[in-house]
C-alpha atoms as a PDB file:
ATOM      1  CA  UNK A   1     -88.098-135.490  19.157  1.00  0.00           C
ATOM      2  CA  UNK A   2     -90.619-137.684  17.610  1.00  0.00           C
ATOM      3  CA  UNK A   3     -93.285-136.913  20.313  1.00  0.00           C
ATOM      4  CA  UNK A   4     -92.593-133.395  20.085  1.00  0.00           C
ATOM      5  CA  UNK A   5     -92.973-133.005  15.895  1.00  0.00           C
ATOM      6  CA  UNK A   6     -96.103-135.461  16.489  1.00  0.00           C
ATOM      7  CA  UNK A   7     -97.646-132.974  19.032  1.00  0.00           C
ATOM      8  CA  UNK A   8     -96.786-129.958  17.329  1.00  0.00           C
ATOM      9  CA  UNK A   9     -98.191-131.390  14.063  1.00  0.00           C
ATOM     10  CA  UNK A  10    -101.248-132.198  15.812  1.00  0.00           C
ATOM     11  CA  UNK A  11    -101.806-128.541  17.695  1.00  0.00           C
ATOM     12  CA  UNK A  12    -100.870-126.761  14.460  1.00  0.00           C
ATOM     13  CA  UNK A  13    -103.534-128.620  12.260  1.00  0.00           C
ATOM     14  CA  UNK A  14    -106.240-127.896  15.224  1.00  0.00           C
ATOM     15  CA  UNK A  15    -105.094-123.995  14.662  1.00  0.00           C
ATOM     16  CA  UNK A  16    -105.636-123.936  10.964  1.00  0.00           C
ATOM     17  CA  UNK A  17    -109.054-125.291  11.323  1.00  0.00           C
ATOM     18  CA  UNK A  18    -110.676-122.090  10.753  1.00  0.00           C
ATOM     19  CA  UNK A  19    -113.265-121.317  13.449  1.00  0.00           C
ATOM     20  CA  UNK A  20    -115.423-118.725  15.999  1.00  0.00           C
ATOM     21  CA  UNK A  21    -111.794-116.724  16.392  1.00  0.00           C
ATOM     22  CA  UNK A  22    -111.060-116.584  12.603  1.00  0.00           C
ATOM     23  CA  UNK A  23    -114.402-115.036  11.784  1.00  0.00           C
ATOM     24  CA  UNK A  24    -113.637-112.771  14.814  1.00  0.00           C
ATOM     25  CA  UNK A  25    -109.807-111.940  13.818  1.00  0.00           C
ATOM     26  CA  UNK A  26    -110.616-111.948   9.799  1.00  0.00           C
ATOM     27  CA  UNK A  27    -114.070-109.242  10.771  1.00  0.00           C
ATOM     28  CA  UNK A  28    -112.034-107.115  13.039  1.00  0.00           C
ATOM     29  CA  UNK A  29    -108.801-106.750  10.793  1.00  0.00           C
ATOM     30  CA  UNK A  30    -110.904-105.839   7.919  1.00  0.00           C
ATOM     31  CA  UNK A  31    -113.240-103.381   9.245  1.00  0.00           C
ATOM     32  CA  UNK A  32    -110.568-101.882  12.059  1.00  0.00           C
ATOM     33  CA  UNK A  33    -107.117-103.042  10.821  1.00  0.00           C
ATOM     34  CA  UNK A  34    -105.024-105.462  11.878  1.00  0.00           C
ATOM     35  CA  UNK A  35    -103.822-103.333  14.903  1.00  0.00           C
ATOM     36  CA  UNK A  36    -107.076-103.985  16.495  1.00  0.00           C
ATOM     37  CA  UNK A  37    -107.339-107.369  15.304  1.00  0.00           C
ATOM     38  CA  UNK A  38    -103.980-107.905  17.048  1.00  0.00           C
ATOM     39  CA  UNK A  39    -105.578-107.225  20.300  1.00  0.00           C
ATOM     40  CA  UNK A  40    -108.326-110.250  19.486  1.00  0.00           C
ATOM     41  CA  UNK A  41    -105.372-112.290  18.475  1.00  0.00           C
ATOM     42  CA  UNK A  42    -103.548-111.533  22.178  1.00  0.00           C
ATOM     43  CA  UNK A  43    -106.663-112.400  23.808  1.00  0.00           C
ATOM     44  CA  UNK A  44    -107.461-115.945  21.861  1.00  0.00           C
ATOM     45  CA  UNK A  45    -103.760-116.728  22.374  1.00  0.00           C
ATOM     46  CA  UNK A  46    -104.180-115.437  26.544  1.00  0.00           C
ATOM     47  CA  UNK A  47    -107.256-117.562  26.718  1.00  0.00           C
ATOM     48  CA  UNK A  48    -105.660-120.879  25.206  1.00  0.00           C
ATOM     49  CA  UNK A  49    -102.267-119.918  27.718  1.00  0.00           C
ATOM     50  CA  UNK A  50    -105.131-120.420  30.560  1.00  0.00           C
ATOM     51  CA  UNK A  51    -106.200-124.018  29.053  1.00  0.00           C
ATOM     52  CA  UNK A  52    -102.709-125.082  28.532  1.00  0.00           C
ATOM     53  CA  UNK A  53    -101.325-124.056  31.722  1.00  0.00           C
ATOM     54  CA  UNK A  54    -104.208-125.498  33.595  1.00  0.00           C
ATOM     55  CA  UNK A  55    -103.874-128.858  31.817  1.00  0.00           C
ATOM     56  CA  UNK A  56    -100.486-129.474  31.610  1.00  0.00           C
ATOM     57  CA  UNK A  57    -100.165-128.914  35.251  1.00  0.00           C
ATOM     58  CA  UNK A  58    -102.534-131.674  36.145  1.00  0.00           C
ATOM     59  CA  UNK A  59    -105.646-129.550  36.857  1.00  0.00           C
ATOM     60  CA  UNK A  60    -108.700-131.773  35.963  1.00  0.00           C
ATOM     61  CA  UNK A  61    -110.998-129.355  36.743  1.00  0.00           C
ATOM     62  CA  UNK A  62    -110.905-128.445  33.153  1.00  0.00           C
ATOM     63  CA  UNK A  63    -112.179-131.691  32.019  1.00  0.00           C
ATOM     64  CA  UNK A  64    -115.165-131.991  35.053  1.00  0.00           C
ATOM     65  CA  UNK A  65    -118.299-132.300  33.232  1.00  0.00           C
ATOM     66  CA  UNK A  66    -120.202-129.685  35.440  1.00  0.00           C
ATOM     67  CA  UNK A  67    -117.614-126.769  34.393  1.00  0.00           C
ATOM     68  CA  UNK A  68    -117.260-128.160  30.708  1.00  0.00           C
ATOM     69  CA  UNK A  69    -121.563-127.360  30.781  1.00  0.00           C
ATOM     70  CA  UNK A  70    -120.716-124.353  32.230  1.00  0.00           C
ATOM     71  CA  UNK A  71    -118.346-123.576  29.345  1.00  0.00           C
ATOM     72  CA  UNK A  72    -120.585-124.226  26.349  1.00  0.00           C
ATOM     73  CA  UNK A  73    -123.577-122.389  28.199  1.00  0.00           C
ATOM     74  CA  UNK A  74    -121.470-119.096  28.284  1.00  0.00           C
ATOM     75  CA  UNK A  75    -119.979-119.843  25.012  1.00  0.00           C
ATOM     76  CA  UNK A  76    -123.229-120.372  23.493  1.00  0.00           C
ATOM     77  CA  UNK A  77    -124.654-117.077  24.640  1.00  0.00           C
ATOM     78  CA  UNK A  78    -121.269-115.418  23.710  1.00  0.00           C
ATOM     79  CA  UNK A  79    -121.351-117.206  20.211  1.00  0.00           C
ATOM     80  CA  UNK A  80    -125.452-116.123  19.520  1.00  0.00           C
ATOM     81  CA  UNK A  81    -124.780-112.395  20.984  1.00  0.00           C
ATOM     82  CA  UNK A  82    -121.368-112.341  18.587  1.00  0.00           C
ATOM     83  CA  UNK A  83    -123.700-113.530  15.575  1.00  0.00           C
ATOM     84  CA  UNK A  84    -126.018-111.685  16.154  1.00  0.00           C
ATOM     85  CA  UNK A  85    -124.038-108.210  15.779  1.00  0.00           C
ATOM     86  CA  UNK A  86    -122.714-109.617  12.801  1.00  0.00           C
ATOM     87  CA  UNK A  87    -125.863-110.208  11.202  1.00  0.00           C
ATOM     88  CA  UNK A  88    -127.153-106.751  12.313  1.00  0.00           C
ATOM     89  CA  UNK A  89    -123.900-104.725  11.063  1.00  0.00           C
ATOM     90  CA  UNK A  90    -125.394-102.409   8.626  1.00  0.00           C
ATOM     91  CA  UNK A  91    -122.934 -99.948   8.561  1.00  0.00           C
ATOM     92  CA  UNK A  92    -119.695 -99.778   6.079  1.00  0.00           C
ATOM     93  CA  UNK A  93    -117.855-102.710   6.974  1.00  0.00           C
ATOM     94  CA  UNK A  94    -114.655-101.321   5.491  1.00  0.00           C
ATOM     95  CA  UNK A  95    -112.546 -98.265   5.990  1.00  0.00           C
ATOM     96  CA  UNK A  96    -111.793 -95.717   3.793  1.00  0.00           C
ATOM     97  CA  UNK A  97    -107.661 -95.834   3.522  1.00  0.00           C
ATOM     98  CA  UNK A  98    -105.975 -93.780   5.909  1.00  0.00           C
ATOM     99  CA  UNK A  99    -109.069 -93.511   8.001  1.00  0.00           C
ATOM    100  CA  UNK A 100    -109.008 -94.054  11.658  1.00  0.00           C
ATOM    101  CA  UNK A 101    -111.037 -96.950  12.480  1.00  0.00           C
ATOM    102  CA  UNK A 102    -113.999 -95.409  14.361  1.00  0.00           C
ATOM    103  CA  UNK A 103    -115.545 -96.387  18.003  1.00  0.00           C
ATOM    104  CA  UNK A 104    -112.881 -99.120  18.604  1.00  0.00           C
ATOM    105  CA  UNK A 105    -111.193-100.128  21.368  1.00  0.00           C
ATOM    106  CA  UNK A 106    -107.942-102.082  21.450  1.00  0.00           C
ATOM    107  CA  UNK A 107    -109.113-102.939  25.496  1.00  0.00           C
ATOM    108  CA  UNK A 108    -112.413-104.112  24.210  1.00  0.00           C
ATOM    109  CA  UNK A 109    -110.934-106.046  21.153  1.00  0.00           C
ATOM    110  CA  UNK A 110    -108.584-107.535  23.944  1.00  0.00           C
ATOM    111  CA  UNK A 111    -111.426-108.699  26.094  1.00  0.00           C
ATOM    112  CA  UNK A 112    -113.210-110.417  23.215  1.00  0.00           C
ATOM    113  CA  UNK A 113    -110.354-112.462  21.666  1.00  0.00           C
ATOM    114  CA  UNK A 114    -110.197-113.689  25.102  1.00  0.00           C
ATOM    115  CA  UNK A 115    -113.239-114.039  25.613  1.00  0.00           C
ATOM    116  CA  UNK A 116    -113.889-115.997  22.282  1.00  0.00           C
ATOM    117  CA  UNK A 117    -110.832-118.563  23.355  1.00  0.00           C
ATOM    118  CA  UNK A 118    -111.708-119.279  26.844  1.00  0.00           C
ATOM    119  CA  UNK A 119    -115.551-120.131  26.425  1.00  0.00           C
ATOM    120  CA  UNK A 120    -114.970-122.617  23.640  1.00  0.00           C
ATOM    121  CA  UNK A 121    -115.351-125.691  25.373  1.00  0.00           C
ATOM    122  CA  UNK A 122    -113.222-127.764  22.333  1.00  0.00           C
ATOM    123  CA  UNK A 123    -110.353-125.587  23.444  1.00  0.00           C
ATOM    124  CA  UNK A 124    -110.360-126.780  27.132  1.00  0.00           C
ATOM    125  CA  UNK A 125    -110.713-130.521  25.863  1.00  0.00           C
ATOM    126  CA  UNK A 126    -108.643-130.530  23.295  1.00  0.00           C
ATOM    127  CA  UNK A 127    -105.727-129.086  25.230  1.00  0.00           C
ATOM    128  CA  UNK A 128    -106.466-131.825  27.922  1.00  0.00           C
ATOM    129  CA  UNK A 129    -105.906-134.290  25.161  1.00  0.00           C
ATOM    130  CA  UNK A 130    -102.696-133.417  24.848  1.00  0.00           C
ATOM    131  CA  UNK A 131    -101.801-133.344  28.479  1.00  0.00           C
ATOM    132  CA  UNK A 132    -102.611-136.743  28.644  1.00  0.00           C
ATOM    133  CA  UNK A 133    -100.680-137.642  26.088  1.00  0.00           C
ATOM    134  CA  UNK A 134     -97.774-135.682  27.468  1.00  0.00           C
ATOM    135  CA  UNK A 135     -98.145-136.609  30.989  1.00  0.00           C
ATOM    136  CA  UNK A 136     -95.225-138.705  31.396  1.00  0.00           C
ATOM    137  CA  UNK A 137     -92.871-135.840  29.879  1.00  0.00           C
ATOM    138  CA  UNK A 138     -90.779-134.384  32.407  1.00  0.00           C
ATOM    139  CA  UNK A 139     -91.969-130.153  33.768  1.00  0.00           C
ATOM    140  CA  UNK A 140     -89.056-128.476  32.233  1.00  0.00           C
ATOM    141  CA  UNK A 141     -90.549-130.740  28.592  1.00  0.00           C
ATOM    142  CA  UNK A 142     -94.159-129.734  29.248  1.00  0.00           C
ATOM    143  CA  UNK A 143     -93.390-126.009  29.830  1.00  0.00           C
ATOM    144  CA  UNK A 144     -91.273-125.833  26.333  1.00  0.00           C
ATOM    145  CA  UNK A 145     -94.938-127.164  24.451  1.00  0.00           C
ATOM    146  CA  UNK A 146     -96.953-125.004  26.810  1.00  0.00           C
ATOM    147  CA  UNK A 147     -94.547-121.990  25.448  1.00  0.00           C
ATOM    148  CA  UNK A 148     -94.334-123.382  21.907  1.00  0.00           C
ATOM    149  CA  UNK A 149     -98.710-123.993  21.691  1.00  0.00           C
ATOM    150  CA  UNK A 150     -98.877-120.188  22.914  1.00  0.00           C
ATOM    151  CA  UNK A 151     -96.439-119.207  20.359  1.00  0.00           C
ATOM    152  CA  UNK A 152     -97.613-120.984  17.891  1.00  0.00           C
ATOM    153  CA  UNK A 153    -101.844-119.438  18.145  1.00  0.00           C
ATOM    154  CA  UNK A 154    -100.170-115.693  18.581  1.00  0.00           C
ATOM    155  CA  UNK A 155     -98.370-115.708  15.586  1.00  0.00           C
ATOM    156  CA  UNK A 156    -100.576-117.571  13.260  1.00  0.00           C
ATOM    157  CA  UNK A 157    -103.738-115.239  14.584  1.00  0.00           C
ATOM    158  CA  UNK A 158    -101.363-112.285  13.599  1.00  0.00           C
ATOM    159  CA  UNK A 159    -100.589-113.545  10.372  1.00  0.00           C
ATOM    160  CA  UNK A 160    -104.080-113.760   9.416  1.00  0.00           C
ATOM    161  CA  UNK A 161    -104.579-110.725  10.950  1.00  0.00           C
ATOM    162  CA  UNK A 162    -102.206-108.939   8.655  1.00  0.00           C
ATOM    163  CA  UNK A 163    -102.902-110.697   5.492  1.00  0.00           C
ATOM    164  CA  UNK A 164    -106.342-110.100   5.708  1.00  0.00           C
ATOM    165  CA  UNK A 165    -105.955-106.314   6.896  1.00  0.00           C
ATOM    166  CA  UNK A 166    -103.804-104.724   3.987  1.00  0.00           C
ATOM    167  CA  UNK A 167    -104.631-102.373   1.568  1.00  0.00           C
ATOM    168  CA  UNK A 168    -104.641-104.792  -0.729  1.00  0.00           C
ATOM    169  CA  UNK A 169    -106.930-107.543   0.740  1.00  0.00           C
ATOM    170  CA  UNK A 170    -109.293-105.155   2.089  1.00  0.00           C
ATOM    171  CA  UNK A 171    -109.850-103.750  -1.385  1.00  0.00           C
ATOM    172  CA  UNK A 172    -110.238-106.949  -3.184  1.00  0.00           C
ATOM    173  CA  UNK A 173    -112.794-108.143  -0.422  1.00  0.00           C
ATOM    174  CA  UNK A 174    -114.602-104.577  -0.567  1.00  0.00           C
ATOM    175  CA  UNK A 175    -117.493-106.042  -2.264  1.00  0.00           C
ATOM    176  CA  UNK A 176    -117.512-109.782  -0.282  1.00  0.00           C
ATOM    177  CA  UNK A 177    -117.110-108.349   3.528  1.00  0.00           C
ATOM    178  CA  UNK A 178    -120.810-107.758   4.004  1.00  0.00           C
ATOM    179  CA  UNK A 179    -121.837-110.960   2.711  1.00  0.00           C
ATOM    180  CA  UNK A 180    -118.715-113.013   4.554  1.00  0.00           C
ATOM    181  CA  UNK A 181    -120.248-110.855   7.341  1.00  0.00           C
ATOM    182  CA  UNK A 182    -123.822-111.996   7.641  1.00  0.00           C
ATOM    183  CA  UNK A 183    -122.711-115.383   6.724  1.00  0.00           C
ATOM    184  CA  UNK A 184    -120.453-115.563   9.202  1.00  0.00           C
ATOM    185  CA  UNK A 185    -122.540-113.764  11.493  1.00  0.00           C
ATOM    186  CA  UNK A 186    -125.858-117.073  10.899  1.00  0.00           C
ATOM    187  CA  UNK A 187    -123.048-119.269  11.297  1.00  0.00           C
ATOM    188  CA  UNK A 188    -121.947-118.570  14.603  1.00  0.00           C
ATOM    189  CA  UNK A 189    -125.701-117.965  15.546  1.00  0.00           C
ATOM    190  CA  UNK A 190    -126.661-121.650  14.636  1.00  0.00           C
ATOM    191  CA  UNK A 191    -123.633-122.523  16.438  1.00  0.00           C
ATOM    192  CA  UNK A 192    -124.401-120.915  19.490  1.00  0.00           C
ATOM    193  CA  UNK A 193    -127.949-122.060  19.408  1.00  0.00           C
ATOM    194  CA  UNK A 194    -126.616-125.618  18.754  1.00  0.00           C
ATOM    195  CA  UNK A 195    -124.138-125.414  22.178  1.00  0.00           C
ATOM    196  CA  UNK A 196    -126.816-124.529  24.166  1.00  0.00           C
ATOM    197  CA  UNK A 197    -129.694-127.030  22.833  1.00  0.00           C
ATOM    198  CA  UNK A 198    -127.011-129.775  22.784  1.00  0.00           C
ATOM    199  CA  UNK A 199    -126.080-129.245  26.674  1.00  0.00           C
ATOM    200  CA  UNK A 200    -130.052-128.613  27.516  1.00  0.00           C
ATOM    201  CA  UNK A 201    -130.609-132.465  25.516  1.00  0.00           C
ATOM    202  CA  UNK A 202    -127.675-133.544  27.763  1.00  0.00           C
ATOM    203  CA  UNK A 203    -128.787-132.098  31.139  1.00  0.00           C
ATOM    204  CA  UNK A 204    -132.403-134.043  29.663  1.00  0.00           C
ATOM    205  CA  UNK A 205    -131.225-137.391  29.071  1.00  0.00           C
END
């Protein structure tokens, strides 16, 4: 029991670290609701299942230092092109009430809360982390925390999802969204940039 409150303590602190799928969840539930953003939140949690199942059933492969560069290479691109549209969204950020949230696609929205999880390469290591320390824990005990972790990233994506995607919220950040935007959107530009010049430095040294 200890291990278990000591592990979910731990995961649960790593989720409320806001990050690259908060900007994406908190952007998409307040310019397309938080039905769409629920589709981002499905894919982030889908893409973390992937890390968890692959570490807690003893794949290394996660942790091999060529795939890890491969990792922050995609996610770097991913992260600049994802900034990038931020930064360049000039129109209304915000829908009118009652109005259908234009050009989206739950599929797409799906595909890049997925995609957002699985090329962040903290995800894959941090999630190996935790295998380790789990490792001696018997299958049945490892599948209950793979379930629980997967549980636990759905749900508090889709709380944020639908806090920030009410009436209410999205009128009292009316005036903010465009800045949050852009500043969201340099931030996950410089963070991209700084994946990929870290792992060229690495590949250099």
């Amino acid at each position: 029991m200890d291990q278990f409150f000591a592990v979910a303590t731990a995961h649960f602190l790593a989720v409320l670290i806001p990050g690259v799928d908060f900007f994406l969840i908190a952007r998409t539930s307040m310019s397309s609701g938080w039905r769409q953003a629920g589709a981002v939140c499905l894919g982030i949690a889908v893409a973390n299942g992937v890390f968890i199942a692959a570490a807690f059933s003893g794949l290394s492969l996660i942790s091999h230092p060529i795939l890890l560069g491969m990792i922050q290479a995609a996610g770097g691109v991913f992260l600049t092109y994802i900034g990038i549209v931020f930064l360049r969204s000039g129109a209304p950020l915000v829908l009118p009430a009652g109005a259908p949230p234009a050009g989206t696609s739950w599929v797409k929205n799906l595909g890049l809360g997925f995609a957002s999880g699985l090329l962040n390469p903290k995800n894959a290591l941090f999630y190996v982390s935790l295998a380790t320390v789990l490792s001696g824990a018997p299958p049945t005990s490892r599948v209950f925390y793979g379930l629980w972790m997967f549980s636990v990233v759905l749900l508090w994506d889709l709380f944020i999802a639908v806090a920030l995607g009410s009436e209410r919220a999205i009128s009292n950040l009316t005036r903010l969204l465009p800045w949050l935007t852009r500043t969201a959107g340099g931030f996950l530009v410089l963070l991209g940039l700084g994946m990929m010049g870290g792992l060229v430095l690495g590949l250099s040294a």
